[in-house]
C-alpha atoms as a PDB file:
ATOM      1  CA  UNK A   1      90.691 134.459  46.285  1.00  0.00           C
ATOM      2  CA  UNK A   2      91.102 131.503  44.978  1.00  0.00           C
ATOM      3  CA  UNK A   3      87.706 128.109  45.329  1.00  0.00           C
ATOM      4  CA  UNK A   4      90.310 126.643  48.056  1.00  0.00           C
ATOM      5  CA  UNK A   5      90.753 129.642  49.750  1.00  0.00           C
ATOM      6  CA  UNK A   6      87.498 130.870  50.411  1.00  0.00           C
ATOM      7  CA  UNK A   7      86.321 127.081  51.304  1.00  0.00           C
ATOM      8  CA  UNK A   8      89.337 127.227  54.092  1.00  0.00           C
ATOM      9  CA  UNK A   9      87.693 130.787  55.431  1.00  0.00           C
ATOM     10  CA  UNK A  10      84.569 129.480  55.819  1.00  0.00           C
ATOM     11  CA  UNK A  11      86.020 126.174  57.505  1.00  0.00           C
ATOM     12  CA  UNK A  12      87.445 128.135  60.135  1.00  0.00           C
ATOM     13  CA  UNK A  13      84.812 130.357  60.555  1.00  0.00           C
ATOM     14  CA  UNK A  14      82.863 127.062  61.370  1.00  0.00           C
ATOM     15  CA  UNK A  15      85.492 125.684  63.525  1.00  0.00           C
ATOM     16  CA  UNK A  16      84.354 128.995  65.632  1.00  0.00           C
ATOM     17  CA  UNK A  17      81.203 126.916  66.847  1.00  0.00           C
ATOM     18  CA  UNK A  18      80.868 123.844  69.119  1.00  0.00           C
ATOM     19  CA  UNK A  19      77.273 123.434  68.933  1.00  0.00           C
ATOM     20  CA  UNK A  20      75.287 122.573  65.381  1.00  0.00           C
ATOM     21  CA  UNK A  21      72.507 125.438  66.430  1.00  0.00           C
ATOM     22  CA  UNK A  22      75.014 127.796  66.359  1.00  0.00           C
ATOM     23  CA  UNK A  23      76.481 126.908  62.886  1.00  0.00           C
ATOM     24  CA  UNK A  24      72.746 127.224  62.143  1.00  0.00           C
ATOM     25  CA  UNK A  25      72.203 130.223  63.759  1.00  0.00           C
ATOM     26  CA  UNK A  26      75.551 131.660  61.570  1.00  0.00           C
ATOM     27  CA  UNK A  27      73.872 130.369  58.347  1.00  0.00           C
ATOM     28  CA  UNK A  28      70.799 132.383  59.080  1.00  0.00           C
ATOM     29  CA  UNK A  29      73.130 135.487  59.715  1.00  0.00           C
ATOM     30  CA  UNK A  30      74.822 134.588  56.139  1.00  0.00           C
ATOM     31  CA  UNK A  31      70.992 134.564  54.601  1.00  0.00           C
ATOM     32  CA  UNK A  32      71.180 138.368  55.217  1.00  0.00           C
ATOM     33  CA  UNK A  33      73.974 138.834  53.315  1.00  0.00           C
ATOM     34  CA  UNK A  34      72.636 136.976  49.913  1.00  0.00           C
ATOM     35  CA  UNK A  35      72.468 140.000  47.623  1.00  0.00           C
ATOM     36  CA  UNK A  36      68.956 140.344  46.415  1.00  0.00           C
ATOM     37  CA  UNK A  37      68.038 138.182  43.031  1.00  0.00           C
ATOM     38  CA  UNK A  38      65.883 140.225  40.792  1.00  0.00           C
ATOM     39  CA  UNK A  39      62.469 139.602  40.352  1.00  0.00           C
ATOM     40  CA  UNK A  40      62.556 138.662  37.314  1.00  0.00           C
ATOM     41  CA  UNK A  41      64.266 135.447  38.135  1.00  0.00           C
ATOM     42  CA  UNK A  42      61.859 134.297  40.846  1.00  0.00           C
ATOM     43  CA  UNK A  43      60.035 132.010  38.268  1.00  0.00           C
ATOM     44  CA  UNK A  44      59.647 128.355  37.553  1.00  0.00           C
ATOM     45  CA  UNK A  45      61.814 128.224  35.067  1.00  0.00           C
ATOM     46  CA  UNK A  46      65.214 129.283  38.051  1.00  0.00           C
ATOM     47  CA  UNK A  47      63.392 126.836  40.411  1.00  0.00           C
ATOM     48  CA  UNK A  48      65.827 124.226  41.513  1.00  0.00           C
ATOM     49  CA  UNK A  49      64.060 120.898  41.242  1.00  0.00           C
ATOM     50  CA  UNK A  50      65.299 119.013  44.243  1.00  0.00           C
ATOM     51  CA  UNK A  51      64.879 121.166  46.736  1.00  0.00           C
ATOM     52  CA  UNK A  52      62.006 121.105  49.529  1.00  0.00           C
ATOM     53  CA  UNK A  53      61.542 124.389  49.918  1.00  0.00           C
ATOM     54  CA  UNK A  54      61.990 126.978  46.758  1.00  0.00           C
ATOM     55  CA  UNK A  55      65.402 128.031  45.563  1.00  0.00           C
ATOM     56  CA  UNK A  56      65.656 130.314  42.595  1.00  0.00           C
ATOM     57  CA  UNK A  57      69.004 130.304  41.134  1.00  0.00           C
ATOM     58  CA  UNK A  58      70.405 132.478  38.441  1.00  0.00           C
ATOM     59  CA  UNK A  59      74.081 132.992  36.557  1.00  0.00           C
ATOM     60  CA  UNK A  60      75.250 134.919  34.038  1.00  0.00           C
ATOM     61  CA  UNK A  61      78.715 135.061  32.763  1.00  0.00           C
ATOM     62  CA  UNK A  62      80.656 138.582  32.966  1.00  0.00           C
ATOM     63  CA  UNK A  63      83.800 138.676  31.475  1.00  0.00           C
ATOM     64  CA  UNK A  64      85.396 135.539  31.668  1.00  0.00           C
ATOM     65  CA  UNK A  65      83.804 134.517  35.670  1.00  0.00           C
ATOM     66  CA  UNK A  66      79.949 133.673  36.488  1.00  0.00           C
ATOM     67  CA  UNK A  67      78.146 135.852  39.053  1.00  0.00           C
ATOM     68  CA  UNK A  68      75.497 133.871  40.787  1.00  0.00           C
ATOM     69  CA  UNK A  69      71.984 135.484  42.739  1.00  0.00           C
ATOM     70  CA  UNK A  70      69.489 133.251  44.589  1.00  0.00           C
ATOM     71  CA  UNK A  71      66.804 133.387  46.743  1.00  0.00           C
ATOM     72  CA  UNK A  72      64.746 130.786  48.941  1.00  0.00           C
ATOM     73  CA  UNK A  73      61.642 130.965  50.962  1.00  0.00           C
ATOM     74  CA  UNK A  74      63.565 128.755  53.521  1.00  0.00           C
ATOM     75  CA  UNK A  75      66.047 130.611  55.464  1.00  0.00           C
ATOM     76  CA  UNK A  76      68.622 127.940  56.605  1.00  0.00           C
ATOM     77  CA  UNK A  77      67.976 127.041  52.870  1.00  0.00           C
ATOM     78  CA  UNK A  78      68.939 130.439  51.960  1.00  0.00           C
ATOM     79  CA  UNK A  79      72.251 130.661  54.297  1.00  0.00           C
ATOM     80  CA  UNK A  80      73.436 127.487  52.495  1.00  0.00           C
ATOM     81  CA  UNK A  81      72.836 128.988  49.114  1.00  0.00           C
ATOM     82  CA  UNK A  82      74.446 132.090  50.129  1.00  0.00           C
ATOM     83  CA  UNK A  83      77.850 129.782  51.454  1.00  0.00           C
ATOM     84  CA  UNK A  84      77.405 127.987  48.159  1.00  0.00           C
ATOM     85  CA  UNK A  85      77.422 131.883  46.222  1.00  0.00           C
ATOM     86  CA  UNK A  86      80.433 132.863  48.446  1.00  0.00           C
ATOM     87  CA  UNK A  87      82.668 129.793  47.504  1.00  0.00           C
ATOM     88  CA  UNK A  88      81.471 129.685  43.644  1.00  0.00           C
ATOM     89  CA  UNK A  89      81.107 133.162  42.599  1.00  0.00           C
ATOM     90  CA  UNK A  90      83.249 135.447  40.382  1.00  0.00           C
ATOM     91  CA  UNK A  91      85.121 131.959  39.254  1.00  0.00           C
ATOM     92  CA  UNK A  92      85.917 130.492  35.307  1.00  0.00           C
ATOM     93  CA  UNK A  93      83.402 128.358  34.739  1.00  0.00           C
ATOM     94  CA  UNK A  94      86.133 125.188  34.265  1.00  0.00           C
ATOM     95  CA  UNK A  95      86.765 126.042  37.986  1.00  0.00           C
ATOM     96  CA  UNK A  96      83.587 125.606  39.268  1.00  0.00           C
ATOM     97  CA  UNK A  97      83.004 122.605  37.028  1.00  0.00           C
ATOM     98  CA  UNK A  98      86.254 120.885  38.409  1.00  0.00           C
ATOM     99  CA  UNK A  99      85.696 122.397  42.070  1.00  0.00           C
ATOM    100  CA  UNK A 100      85.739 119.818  44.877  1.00  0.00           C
ATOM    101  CA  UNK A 101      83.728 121.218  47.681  1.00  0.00           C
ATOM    102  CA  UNK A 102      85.173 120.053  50.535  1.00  0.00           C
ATOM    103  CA  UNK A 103      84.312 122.378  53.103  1.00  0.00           C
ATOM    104  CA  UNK A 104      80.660 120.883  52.613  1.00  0.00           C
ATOM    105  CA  UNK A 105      81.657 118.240  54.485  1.00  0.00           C
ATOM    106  CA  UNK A 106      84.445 119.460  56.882  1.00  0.00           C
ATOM    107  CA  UNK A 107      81.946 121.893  58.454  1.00  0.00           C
ATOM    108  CA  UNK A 108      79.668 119.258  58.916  1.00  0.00           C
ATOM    109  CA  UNK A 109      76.957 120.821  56.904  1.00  0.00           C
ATOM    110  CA  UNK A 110      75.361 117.394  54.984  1.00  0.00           C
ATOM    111  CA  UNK A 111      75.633 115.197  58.310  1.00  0.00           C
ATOM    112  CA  UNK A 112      73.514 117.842  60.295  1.00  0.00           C
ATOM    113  CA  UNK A 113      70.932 118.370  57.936  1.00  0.00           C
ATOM    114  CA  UNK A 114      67.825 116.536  57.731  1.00  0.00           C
ATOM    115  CA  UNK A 115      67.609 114.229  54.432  1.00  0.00           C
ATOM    116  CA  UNK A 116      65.272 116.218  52.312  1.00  0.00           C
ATOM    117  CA  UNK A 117      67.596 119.415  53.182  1.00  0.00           C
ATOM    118  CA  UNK A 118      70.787 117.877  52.462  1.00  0.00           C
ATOM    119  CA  UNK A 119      69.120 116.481  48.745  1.00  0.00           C
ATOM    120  CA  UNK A 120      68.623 120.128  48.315  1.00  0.00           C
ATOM    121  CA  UNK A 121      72.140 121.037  48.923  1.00  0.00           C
ATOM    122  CA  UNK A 122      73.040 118.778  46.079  1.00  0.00           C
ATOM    123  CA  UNK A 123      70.526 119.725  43.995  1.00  0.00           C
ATOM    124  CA  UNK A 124      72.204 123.077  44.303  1.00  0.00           C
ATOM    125  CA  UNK A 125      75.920 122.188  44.010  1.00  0.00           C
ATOM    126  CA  UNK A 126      74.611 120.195  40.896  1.00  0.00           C
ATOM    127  CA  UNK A 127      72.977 123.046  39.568  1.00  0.00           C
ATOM    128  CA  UNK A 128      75.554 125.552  39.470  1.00  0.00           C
ATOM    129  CA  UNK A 129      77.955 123.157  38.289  1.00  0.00           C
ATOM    130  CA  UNK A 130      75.907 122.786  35.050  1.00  0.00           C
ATOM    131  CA  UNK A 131      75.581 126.432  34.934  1.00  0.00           C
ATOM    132  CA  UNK A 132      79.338 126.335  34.383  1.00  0.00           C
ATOM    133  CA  UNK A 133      79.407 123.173  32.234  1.00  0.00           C
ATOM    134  CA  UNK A 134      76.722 125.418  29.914  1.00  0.00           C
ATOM    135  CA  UNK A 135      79.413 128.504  30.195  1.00  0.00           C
ATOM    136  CA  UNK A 136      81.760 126.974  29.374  1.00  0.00           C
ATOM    137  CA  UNK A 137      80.663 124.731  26.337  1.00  0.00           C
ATOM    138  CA  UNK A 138      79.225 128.132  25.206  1.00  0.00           C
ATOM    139  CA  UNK A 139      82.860 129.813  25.470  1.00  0.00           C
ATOM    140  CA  UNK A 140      84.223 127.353  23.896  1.00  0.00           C
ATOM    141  CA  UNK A 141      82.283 127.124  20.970  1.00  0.00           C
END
């Protein structure tokens, strides 16, 4: 699928809910479904500065497409890393790097959440972008 099509899914699985504690109620569900980062990346050095609570984000570059694992000790923090995963996983790095993320703000996600939550959102977007911009220099070297 392509960044578009899996940030339309999502969009309409939000469109499902009328009420912002359900959405966050469905982001908690998606928090389950983050696969499990190894522990070996739960250090300082994959701690996203930014955040309020702690995110640990790690990519590596298979083939030609970055996989992504995370973790947080928050877990609405943790569904939004997991969305963020879902839309910017298995991708070429030049299509995460030129990805307009959209859905971000058609589900409503960065009006609903609380300042210091929604600079962690960005903090995230930000950093897997220059995981890609990193890839990518790297592939193109």
């Amino acid at each position: 699928m392509s960044l578009d099509e899996i940030q339309n899914e999502i969009i309409e699985e939000f469109e499902v809910f009328t009420d912002w504690m359900d959405k966050y109620y469905y982001l908690i569900e998606l928090s389950k479904n983050l696969p499990a980062i190894s522990p070996n990346f739960k250090t300082n050095e994959y701690l996203i500065e930014g955040c309020q609570s702690k995110v640990w984000l790690h990519a590596e570059l298979e083939g030609d497409k970055i996989k992504f694992s995370a973790d947080s000790d928050a877990i609405i923090t943790k569904g939004i890393i997991a969305l963020l995963i879902r839309v910017m996983a298995d991708h070429k790095p030049e299509d995460i790097m030129n990805a307009d993320l959209y859905f971000i703000d058609r589900i409503g996600l960065k009006e609903n959440l609380s300042p210091t939550r929604s600079n962690g959102l960005l903090a995230m977007v930000k950093q897997m972008k220059l995981y890609a911009l990193a890839y990518h220099a790297k592939q193109n070297k």
